[in-house]
Protein backbone atom coordinates (compact mmCIF):
# COMPACT_ATOMS: atom_id res chain seq x y z
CA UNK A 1 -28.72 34.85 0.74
CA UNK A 2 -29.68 31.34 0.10
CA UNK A 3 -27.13 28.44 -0.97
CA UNK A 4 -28.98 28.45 -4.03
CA UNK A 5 -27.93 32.34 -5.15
CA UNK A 6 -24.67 31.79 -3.90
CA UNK A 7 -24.31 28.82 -6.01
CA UNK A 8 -24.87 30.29 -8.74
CA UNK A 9 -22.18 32.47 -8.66
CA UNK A 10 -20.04 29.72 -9.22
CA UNK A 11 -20.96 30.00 -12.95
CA UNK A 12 -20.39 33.15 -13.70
CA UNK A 13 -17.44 33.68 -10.67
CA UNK A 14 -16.98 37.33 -12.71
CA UNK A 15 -20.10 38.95 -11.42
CA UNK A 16 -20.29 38.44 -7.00
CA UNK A 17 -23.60 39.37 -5.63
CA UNK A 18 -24.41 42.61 -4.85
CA UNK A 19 -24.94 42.64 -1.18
CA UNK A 20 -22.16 40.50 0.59
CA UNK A 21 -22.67 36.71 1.06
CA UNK A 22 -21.38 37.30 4.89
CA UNK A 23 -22.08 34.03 5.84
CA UNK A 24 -19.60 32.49 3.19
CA UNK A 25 -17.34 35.32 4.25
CA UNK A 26 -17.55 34.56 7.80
CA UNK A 27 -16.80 30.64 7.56
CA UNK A 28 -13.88 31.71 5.05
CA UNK A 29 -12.22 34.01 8.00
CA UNK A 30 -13.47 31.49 10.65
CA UNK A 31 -10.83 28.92 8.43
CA UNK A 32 -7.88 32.05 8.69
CA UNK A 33 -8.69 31.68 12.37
CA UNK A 34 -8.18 28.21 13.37
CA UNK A 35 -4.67 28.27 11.28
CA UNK A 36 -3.41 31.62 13.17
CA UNK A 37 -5.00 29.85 16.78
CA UNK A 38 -2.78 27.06 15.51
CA UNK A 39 0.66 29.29 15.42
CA UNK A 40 0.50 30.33 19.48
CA UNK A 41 -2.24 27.75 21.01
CA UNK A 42 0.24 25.35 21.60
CA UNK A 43 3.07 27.37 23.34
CA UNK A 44 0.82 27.37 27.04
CA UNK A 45 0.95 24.12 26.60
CA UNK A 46 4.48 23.27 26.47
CA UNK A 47 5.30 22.48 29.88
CA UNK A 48 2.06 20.17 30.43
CA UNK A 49 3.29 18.64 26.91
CA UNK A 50 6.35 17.92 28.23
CA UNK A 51 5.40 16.54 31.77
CA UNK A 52 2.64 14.09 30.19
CA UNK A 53 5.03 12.94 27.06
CA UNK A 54 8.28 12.90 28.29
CA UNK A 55 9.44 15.14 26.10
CA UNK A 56 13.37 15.82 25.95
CA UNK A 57 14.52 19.61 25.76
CA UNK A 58 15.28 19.74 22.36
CA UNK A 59 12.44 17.19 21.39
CA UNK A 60 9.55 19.59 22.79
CA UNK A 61 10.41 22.24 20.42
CA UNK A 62 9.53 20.06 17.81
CA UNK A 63 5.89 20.49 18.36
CA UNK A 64 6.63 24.11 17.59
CA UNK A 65 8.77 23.83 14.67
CA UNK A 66 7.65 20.75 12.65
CA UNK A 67 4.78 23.09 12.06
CA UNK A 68 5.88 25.82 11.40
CA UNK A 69 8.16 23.84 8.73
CA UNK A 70 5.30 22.49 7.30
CA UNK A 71 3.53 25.37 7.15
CA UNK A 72 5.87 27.70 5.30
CA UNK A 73 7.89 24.57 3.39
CA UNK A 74 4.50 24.08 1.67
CA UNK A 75 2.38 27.22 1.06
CA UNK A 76 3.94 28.32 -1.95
CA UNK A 77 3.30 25.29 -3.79
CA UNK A 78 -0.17 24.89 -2.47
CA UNK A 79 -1.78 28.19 -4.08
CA UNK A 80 -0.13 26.71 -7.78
CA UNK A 81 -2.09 22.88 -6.49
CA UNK A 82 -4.99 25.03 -5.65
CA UNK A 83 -5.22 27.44 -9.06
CA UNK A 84 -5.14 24.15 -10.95
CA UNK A 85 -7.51 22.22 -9.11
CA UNK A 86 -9.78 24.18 -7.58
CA UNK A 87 -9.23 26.72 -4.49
CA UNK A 88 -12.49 25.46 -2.80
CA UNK A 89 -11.41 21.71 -3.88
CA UNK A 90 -7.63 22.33 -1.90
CA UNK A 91 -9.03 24.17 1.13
CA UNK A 92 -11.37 21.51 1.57
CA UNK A 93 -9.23 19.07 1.78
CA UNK A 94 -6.51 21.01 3.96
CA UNK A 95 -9.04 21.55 6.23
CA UNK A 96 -9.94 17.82 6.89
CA UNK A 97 -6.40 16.91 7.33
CA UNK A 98 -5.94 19.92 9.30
CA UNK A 99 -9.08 18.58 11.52
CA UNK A 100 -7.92 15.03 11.63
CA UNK A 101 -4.58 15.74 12.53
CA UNK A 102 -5.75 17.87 15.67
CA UNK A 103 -8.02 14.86 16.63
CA UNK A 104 -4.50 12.73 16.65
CA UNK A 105 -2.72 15.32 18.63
CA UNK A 106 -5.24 15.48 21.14
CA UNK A 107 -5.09 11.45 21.64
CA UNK A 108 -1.08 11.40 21.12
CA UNK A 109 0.63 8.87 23.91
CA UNK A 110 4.23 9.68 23.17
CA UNK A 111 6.06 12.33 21.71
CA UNK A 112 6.46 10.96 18.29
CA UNK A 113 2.67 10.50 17.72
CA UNK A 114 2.29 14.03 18.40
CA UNK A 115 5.24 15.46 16.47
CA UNK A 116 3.69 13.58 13.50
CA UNK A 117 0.76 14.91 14.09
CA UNK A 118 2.11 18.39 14.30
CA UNK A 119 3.40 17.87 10.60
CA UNK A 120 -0.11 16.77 9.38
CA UNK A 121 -1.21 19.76 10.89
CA UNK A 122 1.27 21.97 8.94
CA UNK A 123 0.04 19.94 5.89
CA UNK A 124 -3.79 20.74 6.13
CA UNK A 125 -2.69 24.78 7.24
CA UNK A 126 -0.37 24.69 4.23
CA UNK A 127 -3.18 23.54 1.65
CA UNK A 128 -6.04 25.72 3.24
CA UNK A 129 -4.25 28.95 3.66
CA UNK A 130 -4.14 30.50 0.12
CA UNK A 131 -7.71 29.61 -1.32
CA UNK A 132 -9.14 31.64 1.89
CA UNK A 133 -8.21 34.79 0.28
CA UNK A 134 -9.03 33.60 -3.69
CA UNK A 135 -12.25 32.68 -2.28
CA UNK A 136 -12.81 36.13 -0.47
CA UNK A 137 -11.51 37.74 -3.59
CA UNK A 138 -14.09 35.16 -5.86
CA UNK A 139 -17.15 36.15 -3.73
CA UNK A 140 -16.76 40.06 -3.40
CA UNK A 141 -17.30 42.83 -5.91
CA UNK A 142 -14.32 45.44 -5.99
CA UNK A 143 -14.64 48.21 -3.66
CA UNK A 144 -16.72 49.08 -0.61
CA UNK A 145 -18.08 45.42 -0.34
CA UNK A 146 -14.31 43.52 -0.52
CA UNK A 147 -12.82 46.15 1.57
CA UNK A 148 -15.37 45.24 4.65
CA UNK A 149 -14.77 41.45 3.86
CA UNK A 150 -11.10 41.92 3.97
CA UNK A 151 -11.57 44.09 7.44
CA UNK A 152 -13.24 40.68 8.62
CA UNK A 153 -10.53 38.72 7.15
CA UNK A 154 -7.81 40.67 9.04
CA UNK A 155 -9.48 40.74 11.93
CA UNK A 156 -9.81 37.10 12.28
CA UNK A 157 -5.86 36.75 12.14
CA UNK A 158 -5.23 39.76 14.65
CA UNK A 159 -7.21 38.46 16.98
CA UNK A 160 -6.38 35.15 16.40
CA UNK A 161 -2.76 36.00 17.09
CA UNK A 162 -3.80 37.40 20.65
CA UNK A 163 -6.47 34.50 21.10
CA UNK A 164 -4.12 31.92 20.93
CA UNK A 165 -2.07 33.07 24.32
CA UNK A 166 -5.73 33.52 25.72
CA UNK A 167 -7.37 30.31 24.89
CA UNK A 168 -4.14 28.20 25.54
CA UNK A 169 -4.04 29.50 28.80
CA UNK A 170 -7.72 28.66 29.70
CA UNK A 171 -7.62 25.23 27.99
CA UNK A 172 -4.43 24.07 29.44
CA UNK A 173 -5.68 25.57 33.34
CA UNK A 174 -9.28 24.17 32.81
CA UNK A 175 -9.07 20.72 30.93
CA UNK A 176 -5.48 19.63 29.90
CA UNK A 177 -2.69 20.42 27.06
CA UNK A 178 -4.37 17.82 25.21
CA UNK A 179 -8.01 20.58 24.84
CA UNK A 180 -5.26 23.02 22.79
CA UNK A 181 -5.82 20.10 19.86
CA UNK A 182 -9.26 18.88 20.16
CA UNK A 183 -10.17 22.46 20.33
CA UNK A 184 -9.81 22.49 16.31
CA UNK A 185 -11.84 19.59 15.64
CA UNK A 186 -15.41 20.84 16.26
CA UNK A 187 -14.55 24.20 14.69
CA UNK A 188 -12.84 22.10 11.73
CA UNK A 189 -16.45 20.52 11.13
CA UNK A 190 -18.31 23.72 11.03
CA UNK A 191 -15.37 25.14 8.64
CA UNK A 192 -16.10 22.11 6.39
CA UNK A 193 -19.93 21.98 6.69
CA UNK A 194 -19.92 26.00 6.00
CA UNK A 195 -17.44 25.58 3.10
CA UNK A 196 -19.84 22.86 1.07
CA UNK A 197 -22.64 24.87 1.84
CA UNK A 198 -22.17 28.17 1.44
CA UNK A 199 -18.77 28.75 -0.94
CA UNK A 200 -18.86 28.53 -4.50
CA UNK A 201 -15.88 27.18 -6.65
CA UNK A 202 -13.58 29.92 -7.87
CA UNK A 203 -12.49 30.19 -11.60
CA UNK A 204 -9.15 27.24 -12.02
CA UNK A 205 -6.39 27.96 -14.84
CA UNK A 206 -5.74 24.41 -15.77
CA UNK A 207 -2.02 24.14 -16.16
CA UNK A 208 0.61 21.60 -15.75
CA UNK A 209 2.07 21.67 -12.11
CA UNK A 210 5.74 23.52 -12.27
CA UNK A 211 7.35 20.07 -10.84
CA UNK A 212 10.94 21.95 -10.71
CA UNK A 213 9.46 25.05 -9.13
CA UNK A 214 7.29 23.13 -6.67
CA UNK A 215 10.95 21.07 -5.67
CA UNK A 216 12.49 24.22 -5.60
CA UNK A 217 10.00 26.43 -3.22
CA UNK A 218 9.66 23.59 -1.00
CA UNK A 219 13.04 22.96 -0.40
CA UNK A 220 14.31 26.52 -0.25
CA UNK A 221 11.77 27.83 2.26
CA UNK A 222 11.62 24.81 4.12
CA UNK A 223 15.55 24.82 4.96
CA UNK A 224 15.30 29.16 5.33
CA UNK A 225 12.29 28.76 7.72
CA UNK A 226 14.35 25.98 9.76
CA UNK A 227 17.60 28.08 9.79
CA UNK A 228 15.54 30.92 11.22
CA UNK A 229 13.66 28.87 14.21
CA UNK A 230 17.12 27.21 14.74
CA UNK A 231 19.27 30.80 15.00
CA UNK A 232 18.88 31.17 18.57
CA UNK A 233 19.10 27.88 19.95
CA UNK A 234 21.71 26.68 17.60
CA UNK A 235 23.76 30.16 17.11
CA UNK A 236 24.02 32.16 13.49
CA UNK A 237 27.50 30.24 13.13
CA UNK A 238 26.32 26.61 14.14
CA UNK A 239 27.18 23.92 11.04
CA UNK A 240 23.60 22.93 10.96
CA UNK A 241 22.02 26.78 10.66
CA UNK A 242 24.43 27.74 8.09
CA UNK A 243 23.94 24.27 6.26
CA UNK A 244 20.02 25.60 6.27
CA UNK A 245 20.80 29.07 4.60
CA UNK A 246 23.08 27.48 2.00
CA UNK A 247 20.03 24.70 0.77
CA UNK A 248 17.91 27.97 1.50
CA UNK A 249 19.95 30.07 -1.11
CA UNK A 250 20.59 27.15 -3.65
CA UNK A 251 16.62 26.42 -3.17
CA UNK A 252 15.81 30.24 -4.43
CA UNK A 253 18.88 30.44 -6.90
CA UNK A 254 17.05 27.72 -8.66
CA UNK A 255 14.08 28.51 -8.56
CA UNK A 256 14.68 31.68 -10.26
CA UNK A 257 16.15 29.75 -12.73
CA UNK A 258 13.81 27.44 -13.13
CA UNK A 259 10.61 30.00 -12.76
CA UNK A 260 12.56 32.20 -15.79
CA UNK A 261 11.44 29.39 -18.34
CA UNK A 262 7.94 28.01 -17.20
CA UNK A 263 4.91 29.34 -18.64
CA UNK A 264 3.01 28.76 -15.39
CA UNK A 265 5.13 28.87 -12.79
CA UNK A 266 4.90 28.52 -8.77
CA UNK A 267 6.42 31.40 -7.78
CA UNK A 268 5.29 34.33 -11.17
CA UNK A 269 8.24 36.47 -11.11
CA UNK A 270 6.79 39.69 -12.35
CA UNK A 271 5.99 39.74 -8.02
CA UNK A 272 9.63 40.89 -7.55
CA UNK A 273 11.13 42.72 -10.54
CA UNK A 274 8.72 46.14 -9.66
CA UNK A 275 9.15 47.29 -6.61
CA UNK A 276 5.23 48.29 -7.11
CA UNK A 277 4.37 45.28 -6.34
CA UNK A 278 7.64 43.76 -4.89
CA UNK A 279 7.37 46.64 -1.72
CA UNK A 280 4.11 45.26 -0.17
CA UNK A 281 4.96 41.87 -0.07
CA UNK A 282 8.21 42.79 1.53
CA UNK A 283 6.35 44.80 3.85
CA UNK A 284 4.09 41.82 4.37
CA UNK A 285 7.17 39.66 5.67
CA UNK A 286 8.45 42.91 8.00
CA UNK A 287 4.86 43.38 10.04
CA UNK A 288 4.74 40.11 11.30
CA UNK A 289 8.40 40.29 12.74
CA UNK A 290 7.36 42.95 14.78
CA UNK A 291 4.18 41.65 16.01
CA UNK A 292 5.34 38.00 16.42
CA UNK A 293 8.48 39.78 19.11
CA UNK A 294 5.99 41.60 20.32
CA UNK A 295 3.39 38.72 21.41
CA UNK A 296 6.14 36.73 22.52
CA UNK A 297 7.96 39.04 24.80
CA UNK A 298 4.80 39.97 26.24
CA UNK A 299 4.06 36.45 27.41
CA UNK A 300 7.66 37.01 28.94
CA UNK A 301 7.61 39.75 30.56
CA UNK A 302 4.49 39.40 32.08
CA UNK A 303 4.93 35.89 33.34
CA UNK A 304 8.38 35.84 34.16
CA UNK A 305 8.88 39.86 35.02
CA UNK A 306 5.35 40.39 36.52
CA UNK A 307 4.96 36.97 38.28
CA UNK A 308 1.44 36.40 36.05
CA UNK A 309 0.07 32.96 35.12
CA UNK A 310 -0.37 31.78 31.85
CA UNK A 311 -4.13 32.60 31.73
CA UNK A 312 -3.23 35.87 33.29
CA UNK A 313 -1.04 36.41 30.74
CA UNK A 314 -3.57 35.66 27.88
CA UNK A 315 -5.97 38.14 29.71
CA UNK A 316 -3.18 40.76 29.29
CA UNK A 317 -3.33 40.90 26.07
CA UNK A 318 -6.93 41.56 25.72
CA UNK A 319 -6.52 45.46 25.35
CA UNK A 320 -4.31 44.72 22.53
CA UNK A 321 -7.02 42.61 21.13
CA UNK A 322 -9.64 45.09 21.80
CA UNK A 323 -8.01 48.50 19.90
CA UNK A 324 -7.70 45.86 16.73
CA UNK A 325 -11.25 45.12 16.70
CA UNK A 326 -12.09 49.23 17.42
CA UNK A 327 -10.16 50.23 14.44
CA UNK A 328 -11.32 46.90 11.95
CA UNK A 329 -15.03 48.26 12.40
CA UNK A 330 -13.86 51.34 11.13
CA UNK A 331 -10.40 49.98 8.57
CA UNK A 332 -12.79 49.58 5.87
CA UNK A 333 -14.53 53.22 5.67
CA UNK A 334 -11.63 55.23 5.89
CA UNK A 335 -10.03 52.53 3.02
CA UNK A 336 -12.73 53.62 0.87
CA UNK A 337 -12.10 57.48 1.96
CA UNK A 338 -8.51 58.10 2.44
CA UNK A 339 -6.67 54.84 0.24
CA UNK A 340 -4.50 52.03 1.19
CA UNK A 341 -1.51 53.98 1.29
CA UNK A 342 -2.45 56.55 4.13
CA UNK A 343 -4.16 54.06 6.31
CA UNK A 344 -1.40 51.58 6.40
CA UNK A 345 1.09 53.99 6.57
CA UNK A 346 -0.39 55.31 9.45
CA UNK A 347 -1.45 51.83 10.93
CA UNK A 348 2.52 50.95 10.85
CA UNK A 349 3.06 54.38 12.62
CA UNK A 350 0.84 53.08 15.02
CA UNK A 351 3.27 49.60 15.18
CA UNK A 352 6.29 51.69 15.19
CA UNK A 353 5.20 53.48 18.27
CA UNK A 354 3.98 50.63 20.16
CA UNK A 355 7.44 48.70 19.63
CA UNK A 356 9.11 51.73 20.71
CA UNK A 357 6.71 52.30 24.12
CA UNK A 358 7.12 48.76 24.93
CA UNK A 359 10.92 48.70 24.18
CA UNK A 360 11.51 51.21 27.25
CA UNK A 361 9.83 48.38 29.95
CA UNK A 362 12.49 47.56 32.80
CA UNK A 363 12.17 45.85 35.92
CA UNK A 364 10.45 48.37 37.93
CA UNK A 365 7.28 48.95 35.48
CA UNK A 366 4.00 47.29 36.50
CA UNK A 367 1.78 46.16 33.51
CA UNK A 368 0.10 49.74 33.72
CA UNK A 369 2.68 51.85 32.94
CA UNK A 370 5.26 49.19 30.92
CA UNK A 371 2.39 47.23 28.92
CA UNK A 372 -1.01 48.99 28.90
CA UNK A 373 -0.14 51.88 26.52
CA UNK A 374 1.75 50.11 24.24
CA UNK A 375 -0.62 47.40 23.51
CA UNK A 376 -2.90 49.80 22.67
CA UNK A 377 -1.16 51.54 20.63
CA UNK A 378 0.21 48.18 18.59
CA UNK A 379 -3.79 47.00 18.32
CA UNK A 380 -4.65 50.37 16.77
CA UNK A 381 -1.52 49.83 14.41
CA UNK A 382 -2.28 46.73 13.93
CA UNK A 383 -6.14 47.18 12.89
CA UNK A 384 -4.96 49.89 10.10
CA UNK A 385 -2.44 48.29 8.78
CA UNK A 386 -3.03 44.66 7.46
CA UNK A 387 -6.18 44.87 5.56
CA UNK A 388 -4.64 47.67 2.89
CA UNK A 389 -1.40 45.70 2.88
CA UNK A 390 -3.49 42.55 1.70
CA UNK A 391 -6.06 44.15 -0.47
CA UNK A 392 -2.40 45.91 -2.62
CA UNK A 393 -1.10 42.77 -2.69
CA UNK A 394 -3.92 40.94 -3.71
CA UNK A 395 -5.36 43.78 -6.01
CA UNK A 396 -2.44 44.32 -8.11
CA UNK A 397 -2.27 40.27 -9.35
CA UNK A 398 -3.75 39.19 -12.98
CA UNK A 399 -6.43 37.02 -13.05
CA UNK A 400 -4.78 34.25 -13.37
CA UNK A 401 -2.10 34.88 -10.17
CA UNK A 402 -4.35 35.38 -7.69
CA UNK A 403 -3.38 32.22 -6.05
CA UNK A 404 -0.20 32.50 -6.27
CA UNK A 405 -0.38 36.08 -4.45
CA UNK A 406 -2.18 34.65 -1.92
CA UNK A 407 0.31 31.92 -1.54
CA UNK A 408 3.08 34.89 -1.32
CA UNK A 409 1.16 36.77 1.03
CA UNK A 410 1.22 33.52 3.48
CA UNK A 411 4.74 32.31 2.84
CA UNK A 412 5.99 35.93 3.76
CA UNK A 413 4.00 35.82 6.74
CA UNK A 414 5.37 32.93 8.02
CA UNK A 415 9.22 34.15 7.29
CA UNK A 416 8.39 37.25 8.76
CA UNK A 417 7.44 36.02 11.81
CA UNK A 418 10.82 33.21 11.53
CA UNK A 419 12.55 36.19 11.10
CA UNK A 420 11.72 38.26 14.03
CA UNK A 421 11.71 35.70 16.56
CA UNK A 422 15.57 34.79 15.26
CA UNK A 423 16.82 38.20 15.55
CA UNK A 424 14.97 39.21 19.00
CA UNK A 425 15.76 36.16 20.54
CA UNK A 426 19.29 36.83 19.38
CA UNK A 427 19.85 40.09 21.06
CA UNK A 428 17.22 38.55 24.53
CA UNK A 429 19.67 36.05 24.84
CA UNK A 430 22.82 38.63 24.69
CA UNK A 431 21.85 40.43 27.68
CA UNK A 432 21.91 40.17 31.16
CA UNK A 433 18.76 40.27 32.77
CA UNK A 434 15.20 39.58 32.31
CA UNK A 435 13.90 42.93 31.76
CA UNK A 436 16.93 44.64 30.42
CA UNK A 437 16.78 41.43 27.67
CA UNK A 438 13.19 42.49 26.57
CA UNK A 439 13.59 45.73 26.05
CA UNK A 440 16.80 45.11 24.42
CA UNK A 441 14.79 42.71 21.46
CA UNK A 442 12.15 44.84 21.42
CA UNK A 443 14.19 47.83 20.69
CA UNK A 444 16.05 45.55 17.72
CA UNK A 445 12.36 45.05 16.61
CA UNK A 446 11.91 48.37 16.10
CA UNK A 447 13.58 48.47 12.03
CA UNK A 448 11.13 46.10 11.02
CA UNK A 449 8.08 48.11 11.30
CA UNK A 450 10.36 51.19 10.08
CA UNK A 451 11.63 49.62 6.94
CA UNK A 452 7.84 48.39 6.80
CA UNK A 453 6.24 52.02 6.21
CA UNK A 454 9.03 53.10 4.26
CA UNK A 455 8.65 50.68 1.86
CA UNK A 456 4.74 50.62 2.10
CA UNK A 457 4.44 54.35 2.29
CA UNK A 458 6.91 54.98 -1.11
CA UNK A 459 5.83 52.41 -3.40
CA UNK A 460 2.09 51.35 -2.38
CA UNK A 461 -0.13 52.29 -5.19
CA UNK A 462 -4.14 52.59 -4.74
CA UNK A 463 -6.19 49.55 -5.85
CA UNK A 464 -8.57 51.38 -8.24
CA UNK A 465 -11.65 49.37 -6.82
């Protein structure tokens, strides 16, 4: 299709093209990619980080968390920015800060110039995020045609998830911690170039920004996501963690308030008082739990269990990262065939059953018979489950929300995965011994994707596309 026919789209956003404009939709997931990269990249790195910087303990976690705080601090208000300016417009310019950012990381001399360039980071990911999916949405006709883009869209953040360990591993082994930033910036240019060139404007719904809201969402998921990352280091009890959750709880308690009253607010309420459409998103937060315990505790077990090095540990993960891709090729079809509601249940079946293989791993088990099956298993799950999640979510918005559900969709992403990290790392760090303490979080990990496809499996509803 040539920039000229997707264009003119842009004018009449109502009517996408008939066959898919799969270049637009591949520089659209390529952008999902770099952000989920972004999430485990850096982790490899840490120890290099810390040798080359100077790094204190408690300092070097801030190139983790300032992030991640960013990230989910700022999403939320970011789809609202982005339905009133322009999706295209915001992602755009996410994705140069995003780019810039990584080119300051890369070059950072002490630990502050890096931190700050960690935040910047969080910035760009925070602005970009949402308009990815209003753009997929903008560009696809209902049906057959979104259902394949959306298997492409999911894919990119599965494998992204598992990528991450991988390409950490071989950057940090190969050409330094400092490759894990400039990594983004060529791939930020093509994201940019492809964007201008290929992705038409999506409708805007010109609005005042909801300044109370926007105040409100920042400040309540910044202080939740910071009370979760800070759970296990900290403790549940520590002053600091249950400062978070109170500013977390005031943060939400007002925006309710606030949200009650505004004719276009940040966070549209309607999301939460059905469980039709309040179940998914839940279910949305729950997945990533699980998966984020389970790509962690792999790294653990198979470095500090099996004896592997960090690029054999990114290799491990590759047959997780193959069964995802197997069952994307084929999410789409049996969408179309069976419904959302059978093939994510039975993707989360697939998660449930991988937790609970891998849960059972002890110190005798060689990556064979503690890892192999299980990954599997969680890739299959994983392959089936997030594309119907996201096209229920993103199906059963008005017009004029579909930012902000794709804003939700994110932000419970990110506190899913805040979440699950905070509880596993709980129970890990209550156990005695290295292998005992994995299978111990793993096994706590379990109820997420339970409550997951009970909530997903009762209250989904089919998209009617």
């Amino acid at each position: 299709m040539s920039t000229r026919t997707v264009q003119s789209t842009a004018h009449d956003p109502g009517i996408p093209p008939d066959r898919p404009p799969y270049r637009a939709i591949i520089v659209l997931c390529l952008t999902q990619l770099i952000l989920v990269i972004d999430n485990s990249v850096v982790n490899v790195a840490l120890p290099q980080i810390r040798q080359a910087l100077g790094f204190s303990t408690t300092g070097l976690s801030w190139v983790v968390t300032s992030y991640a705080l960013v990230f989910g601090g700022l999403v939320l208000v970011s789809g609202k920015v982005g339905s009133i300016v322009g999706p295209r417009r915001t992602l755009l310019i996410g994705v140069a800060v995003f780019t810039v950012a990584s080119a300051v990381g890369g070059a950072a001399v002490t630990p502050e110039m890096l931190i700050a360039a960690r935040v910047l980071q969080g910035l760009g990911a925070a602005l970009a995020a949402p308009g990815t999916l209003v753009l997929l949405m903008s560009i696809t006709r209902p049906g057959p045609q979104r259902a394949r883009a959306m298997t492409v869209f999911v894919l990119a953040i599965g494998i992204g998830a598992a990528l991450g360990l991988l390409l950490g591993g071989v950057l940090t082994t190969s050409l330094g911690w400092e490759w894990v930033m400039f990594v983004n910036v060529p791939i930020g240019v093509v994201v940019l170039a492809g964007v201008r060139l290929l992705v038409p404007e999506a409708p805007r719904a010109p609005a005042r920004l909801d300044v109370g809201g926007a105040v409100a969402s920042t400040a309540g998921m910044t202080a939740l996501v910071y009370g979760l990352i800070n759970a296990t280091s900290q403790g549940w009890t520590s002053p600091a963690v249950l400062g978070s959750f109170a500013l977390a709880v005031a943060g939400l308690v007002a925006l309710v308030l606030i949200e009650r009253r505004h004719v276009a607010p940040v966070v549209p309420l309607g999301f939460f008082t059905r469980m039709r459409s309040a179940a998914p998103l839940l279910a949305m937060m729950l997945i990533p739990a699980g998966q984020a315990g389970f790509l962690y505790f792999a790294a653990l077990f198979t470095q500090n269990v099996l004896g592997f090095t960090p690029l054999q540990a990114g290799l491990a993960v590759l047959p997780f990262s193959a069964a995802l891709l197997v069952t994307n090729l084929l999410t789409g079809r049996l969408v179309t065939r069976h419904g959302e509601r059978i093939i994510g249940s039975l993707g989360m079946s697939g998660l449930l059953a991988g937790l609970v293989w891998m849960s059972r791993v002890d110190a005798g088990d060689t990556f064979a018979s503690g890892l192999l099956g299980a990954f599997v298993l969680l890739g299959l799950g994983a392959g089936l489950t997030v594309a119907p999640l996201t096209a229920v979510i993103m199906h059963q918005a008005p017009p004029d929300q579909v930012g902000a559900a794709s804003s939700l969709n994110q932000s419970m992403q990110q506190l899913g995965g805040a979440l699950g990290l905070a509880v596993m790392t709980t129970v890990y760090g209550s156990v005695q011994g290295e292998a005992g303490a994995i299978g111990a979080a793993l096994t706590a990990g379990i109820v997420f994707p339970l409550l997951a496809l009970i909530l997903f499996a009762t209250w989904a509803r089919p998209t009617h596309s």
